[in-house]
Protein backbone atom coordinates (compact mmCIF):
# COMPACT_ATOMS: atom_id res chain seq x y z
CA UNK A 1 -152.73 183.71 -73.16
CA UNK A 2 -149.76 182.32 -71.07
CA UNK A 3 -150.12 180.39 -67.98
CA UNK A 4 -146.83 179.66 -65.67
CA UNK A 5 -144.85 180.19 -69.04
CA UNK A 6 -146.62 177.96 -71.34
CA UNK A 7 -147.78 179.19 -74.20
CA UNK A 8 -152.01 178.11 -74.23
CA UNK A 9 -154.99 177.82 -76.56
CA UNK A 10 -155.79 181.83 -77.83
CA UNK A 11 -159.52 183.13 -77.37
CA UNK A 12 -159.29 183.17 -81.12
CA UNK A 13 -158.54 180.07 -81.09
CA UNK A 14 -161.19 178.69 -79.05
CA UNK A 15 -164.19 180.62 -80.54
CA UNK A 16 -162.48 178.86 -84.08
CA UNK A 17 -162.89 175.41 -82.37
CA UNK A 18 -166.16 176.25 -80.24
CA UNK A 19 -167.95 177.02 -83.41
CA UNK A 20 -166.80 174.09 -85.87
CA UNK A 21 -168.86 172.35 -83.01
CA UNK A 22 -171.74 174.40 -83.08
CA UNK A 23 -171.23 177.17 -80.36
CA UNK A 24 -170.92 180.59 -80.64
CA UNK A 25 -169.07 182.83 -77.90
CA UNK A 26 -167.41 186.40 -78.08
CA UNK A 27 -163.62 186.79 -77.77
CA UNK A 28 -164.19 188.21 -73.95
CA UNK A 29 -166.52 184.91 -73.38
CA UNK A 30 -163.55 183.00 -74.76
CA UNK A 31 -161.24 184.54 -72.81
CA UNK A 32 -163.76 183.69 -69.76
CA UNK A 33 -164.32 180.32 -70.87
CA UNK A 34 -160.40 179.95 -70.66
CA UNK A 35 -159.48 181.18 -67.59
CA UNK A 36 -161.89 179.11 -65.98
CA UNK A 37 -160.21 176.09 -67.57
CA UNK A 38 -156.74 177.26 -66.43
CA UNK A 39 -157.88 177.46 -63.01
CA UNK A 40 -159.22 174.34 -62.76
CA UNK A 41 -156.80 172.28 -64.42
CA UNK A 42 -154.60 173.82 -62.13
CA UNK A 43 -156.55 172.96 -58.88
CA UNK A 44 -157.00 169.44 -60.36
CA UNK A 45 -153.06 169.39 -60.65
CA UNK A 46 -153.15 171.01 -56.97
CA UNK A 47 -154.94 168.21 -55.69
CA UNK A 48 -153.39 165.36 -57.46
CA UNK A 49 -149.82 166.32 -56.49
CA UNK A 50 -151.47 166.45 -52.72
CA UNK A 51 -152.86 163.28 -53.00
CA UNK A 52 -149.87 161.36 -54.86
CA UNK A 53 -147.46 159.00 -52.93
């Protein structure tokens, strides 16, 4: 998965590091789980730049 031309984390790669801690997803849950973190790193970003002198 590539975000704004950075290469990210795979869904393969997550469900690898979700289970070694005890979770089980799907690749299509990974994938879900990862967009959702994309998205809000980037609002968090958003608002940081926004609120930076």
């Amino acid at each position: 998965m590539e975000i704004g031309g950075v290469a990210n984390i795979t869904p393969e790669k997550a469900v690898e590091i979700l289970k070694k801690n005890g979770m089980q997803v799907t690749i299509e849950q990974a994938k879900q789980i990862l967009e959702f973190l994309y998205k809000l790193a980037k609002i968090t970003l958003s608002i940081y730049a926004e609120n930076s002198p």
